[in-house]
Protein backbone atom coordinates (compact mmCIF):
# COMPACT_ATOMS: atom_id res chain seq x y z
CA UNK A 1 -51.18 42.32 89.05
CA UNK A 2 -48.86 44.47 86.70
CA UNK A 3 -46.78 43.01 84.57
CA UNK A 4 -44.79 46.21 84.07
CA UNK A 5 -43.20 46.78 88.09
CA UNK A 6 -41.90 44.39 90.36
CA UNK A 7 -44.24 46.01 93.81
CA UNK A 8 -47.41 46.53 91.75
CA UNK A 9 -49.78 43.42 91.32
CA UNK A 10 -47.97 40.06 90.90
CA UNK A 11 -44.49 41.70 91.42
CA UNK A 12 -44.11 39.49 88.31
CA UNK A 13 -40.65 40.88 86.35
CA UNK A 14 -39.06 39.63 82.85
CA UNK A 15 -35.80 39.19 84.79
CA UNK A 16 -37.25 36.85 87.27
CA UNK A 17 -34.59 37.91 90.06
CA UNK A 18 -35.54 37.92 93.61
CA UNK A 19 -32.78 40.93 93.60
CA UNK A 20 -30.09 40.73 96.05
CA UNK A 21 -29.07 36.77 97.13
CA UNK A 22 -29.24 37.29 100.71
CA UNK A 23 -30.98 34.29 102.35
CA UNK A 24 -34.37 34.73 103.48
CA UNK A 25 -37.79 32.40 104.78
CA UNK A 26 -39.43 29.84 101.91
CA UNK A 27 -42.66 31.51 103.24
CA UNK A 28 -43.99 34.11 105.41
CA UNK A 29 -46.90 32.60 107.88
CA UNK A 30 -49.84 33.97 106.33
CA UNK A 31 -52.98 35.50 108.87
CA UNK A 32 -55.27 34.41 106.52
CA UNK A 33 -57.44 31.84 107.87
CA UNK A 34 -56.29 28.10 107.03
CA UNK A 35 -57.09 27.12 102.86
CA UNK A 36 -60.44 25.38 102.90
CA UNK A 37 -62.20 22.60 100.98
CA UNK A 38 -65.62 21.81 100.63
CA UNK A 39 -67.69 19.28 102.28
CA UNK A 40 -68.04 15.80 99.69
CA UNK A 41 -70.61 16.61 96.94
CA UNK A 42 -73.46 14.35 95.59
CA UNK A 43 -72.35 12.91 92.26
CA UNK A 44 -74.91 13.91 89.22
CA UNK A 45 -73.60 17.56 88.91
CA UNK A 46 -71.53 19.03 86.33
CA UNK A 47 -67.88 18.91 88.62
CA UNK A 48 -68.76 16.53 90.69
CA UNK A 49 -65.49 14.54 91.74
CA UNK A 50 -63.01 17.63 90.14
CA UNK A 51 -60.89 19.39 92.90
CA UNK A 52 -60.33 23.14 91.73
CA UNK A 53 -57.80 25.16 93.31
CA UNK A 54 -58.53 29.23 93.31
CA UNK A 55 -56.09 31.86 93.82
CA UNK A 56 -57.08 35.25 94.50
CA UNK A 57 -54.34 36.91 94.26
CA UNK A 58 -52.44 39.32 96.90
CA UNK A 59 -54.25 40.29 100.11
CA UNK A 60 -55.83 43.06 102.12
CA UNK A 61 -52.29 43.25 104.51
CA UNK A 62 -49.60 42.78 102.30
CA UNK A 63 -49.18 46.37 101.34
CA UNK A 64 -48.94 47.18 105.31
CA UNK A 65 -45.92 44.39 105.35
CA UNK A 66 -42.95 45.49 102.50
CA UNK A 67 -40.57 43.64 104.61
CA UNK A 68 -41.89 40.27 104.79
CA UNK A 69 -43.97 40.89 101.21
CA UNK A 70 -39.77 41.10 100.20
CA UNK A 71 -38.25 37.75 101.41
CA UNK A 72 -37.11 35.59 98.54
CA UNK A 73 -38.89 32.58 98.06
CA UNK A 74 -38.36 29.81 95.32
CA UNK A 75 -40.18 30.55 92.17
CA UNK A 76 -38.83 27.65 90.05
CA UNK A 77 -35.24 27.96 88.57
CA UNK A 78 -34.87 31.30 91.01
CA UNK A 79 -36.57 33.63 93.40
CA UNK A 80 -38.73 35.90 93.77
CA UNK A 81 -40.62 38.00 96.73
CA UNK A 82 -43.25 36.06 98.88
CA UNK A 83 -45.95 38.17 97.57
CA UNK A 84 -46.63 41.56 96.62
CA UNK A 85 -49.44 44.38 97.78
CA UNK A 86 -51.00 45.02 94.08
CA UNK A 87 -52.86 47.37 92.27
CA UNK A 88 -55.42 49.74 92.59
CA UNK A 89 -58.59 51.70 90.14
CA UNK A 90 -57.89 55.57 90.19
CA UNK A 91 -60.79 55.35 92.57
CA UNK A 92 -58.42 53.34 95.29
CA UNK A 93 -60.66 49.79 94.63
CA UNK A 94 -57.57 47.74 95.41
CA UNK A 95 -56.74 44.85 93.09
CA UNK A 96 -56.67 42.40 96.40
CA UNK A 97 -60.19 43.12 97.17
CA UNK A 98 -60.88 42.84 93.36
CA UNK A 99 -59.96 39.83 93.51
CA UNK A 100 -61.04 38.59 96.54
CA UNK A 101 -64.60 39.37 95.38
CA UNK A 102 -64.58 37.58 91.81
CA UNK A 103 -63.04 34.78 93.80
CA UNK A 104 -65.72 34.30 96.36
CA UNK A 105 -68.64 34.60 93.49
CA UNK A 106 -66.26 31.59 91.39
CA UNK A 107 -66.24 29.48 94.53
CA UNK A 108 -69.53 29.60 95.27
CA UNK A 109 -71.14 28.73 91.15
CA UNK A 110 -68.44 25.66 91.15
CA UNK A 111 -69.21 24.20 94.83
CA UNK A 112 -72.94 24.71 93.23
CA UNK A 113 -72.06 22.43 90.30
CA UNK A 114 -70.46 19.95 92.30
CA UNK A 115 -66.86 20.70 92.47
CA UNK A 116 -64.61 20.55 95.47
CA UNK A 117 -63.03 23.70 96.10
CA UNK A 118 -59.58 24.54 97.34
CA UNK A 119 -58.72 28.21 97.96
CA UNK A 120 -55.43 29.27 98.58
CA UNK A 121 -56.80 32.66 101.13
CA UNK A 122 -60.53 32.54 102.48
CA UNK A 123 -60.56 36.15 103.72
CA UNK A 124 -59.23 39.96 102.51
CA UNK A 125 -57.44 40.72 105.75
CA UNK A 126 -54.29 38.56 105.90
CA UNK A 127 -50.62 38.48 104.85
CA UNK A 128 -49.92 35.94 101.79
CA UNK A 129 -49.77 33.68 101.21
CA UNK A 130 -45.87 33.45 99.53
CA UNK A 131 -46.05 32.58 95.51
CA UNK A 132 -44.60 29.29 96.26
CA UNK A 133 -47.51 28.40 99.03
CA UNK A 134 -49.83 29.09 96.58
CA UNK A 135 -48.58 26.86 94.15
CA UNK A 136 -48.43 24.35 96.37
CA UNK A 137 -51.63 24.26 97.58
CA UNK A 138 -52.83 23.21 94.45
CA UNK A 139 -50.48 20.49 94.24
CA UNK A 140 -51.11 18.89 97.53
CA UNK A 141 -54.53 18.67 96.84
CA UNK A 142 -54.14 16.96 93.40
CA UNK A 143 -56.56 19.91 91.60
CA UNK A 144 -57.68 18.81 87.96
CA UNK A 145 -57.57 22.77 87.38
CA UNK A 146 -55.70 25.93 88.80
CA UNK A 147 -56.90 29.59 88.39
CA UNK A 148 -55.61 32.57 89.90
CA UNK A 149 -57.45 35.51 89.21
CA UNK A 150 -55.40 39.00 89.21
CA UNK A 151 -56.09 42.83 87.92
CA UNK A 152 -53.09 44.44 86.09
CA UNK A 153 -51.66 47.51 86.98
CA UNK A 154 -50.37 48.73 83.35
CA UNK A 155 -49.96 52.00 81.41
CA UNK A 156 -53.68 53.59 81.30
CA UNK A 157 -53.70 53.95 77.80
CA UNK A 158 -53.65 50.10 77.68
CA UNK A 159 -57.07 47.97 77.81
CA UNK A 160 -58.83 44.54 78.29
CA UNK A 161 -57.89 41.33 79.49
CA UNK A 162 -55.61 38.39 78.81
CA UNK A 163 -54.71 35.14 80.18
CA UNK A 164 -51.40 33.98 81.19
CA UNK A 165 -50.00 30.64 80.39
CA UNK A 166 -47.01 28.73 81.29
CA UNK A 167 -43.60 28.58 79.38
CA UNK A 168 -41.63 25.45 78.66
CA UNK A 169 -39.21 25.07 81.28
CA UNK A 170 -37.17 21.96 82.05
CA UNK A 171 -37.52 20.49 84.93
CA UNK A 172 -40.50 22.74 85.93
CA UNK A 173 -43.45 22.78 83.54
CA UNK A 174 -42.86 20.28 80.86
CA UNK A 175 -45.77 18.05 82.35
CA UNK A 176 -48.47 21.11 82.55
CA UNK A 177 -47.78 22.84 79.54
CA UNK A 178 -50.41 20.91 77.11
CA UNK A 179 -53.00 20.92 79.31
CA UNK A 180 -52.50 24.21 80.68
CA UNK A 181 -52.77 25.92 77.41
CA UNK A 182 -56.38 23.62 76.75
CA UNK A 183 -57.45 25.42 80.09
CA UNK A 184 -56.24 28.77 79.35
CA UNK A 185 -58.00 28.86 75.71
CA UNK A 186 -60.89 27.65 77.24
CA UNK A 187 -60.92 30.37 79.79
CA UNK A 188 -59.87 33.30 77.27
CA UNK A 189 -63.15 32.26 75.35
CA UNK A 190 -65.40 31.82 77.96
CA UNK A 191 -64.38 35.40 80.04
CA UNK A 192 -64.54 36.90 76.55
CA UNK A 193 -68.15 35.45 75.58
CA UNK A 194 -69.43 35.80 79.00
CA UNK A 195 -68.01 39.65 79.90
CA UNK A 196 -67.65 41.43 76.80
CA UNK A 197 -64.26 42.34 78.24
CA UNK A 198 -61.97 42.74 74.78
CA UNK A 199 -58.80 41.08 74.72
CA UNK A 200 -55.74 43.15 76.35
CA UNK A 201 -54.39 45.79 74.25
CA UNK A 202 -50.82 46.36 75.29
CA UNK A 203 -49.57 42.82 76.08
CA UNK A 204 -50.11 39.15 74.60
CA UNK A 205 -51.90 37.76 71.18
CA UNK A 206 -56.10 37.75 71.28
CA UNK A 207 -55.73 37.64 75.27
CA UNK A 208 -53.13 34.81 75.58
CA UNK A 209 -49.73 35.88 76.73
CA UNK A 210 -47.01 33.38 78.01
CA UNK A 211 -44.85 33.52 80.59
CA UNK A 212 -41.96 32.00 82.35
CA UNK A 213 -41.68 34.57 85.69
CA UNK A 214 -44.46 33.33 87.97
CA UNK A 215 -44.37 31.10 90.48
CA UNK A 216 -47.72 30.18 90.45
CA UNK A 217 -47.68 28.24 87.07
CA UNK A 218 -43.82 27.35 87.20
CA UNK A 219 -44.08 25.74 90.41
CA UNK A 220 -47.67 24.18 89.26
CA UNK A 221 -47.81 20.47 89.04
CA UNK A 222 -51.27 20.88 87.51
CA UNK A 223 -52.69 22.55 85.02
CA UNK A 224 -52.81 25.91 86.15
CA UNK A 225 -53.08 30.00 84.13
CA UNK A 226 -53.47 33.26 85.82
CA UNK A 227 -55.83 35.88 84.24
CA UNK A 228 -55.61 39.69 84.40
CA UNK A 229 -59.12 40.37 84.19
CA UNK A 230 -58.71 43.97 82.87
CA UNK A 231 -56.47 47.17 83.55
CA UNK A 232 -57.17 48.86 86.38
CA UNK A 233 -55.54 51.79 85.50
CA UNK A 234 -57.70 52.53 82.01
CA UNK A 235 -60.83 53.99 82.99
CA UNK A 236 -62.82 51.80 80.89
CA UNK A 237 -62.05 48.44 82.66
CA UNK A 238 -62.25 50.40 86.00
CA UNK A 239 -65.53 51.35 85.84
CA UNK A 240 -66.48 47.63 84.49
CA UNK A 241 -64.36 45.60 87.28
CA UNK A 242 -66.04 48.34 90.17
CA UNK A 243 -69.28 47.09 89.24
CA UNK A 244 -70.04 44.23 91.47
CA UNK A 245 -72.93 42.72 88.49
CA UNK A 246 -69.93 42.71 85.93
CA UNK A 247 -67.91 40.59 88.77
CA UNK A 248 -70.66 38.24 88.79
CA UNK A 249 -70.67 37.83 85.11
CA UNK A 250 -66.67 37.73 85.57
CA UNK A 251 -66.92 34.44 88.27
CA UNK A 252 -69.88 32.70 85.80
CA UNK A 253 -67.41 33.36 83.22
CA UNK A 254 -64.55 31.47 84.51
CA UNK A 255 -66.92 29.17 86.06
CA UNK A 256 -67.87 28.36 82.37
CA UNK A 257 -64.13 27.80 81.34
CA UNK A 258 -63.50 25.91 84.02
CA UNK A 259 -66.30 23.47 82.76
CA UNK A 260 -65.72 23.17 79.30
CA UNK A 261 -62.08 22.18 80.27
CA UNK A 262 -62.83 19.28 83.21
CA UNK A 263 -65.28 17.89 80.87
């Protein structure tokens, strides 16, 4: 996800304008296969009873589909594109795959320890979901925690990792804000502990930055953060986030956060 351009990783922008007001779909049917939640769990584990919603973000088709990846959806108090393609390592390792990966390693330590898992895409070869789809996933399924896990696409000179929390905005976050901050320090630490990965460089304060452009946490009526797990542009992070034992120690990581905070 880059921060920086409005068709590279989150398509996140500071101006939080969709662009031009023509009309367009509140979401583009996705070819991903339907979100899935895990069978009940036996009680005695760590999560057992918390619903967790992951969010890899982007997917394996949306860079095939501008048009529909385009249509405005609602983002909170204004729109924004369904979904964009993402980034990419000099190498071409494509953010959506990225994340697909650290995903599918996350899911599988929490359903371990109990947890019933919602993901908002269960496969790397779809369109979208839309921004606003994801969010409500989450919501309809009453999560105690939200993650979505991105790579950012910035200047190569910048470095490390940060997590992204949501602003104050009325009539939007007021309600998550708190809690969302508790579950964004608590991943920062964790993903910092567990990785090595040092905090991001070029954007935020000791890998917390805050932001009131994404969908994801604006539209969130849980507690919800994103996390840019490095640059994939700096050669550094590249070569850390291609290696598929550092994406294991990326998923216990979160899976760690994600503890501490439901407990």
């Amino acid at each position: 996800m880059s921060s920086l351009a409005v068709l590279t990783g989150c398509g996140a922008s500071s101006s939080g304008n969709a662009g031009p007001a023509k009309p367009g779909p509140s979401s583009v049917p996705s070819q991903s296969a339907p979100a899935a939640t895990s069978s009940p769990t036996p009680a005695g584990k760590p999560l057992a009873g918390k619903t967790i919603s992951i969010d890899p973000g982007h997917n394996g088709l949306n860079g095939a589909n501008p048009g529909l990846m385009a249509s405005p959806v609602p983002a909170g108090p204004f729109q924004k594109p369904c979904n964009t393609s993402g980034t990419s390592t000099a190498s071409g390792y494509e953010e959506h795959a990225f994340n697909f990966d650290v995903a599918t390693r996350l899911v599988a330590i929490l359903r371990s320890e109990g947890a019933n898992v919602v993901e908002t895409r269960t496969n790397d070869h779809g369109i979208g979901p839309c921004v606003n789809e994801r969010a409500a996933i989450a919501n309809n399924a009453h999560a105690d925690a939200a993650i979505s896990i991105h790579g950012d696409g910035a200047p190569s000179s910048g470095y490390g990792f940060h997590v992204i929390l949501p602003a104050l905005i009325k009539g939007y976050t007021e309600p998550i804000v708190i809690p969302s901050k508790k579950l964004g320090y608590d991943i920062r630490d964790a993903f910092h502990a567990g990785t090595g990965e040092p905090y991001s460089s070029y954007l935020g304060n000791n890998g917390i930055d805050v932001r009131s452009d994404l969908a994801g946490l604006n539209l969130s009526k849980v507690p919800a953060v994103f996390i840019e797990c490095g640059n994939m542009a700096n050669s550094a992070d590249a070569s850390r986030m291609t290696d598929p034992a550092w994406r294991q120690r990326a998923a216990a990581s979160l899976a760690n956060g994600l503890t501490t905070f439901l407990r």
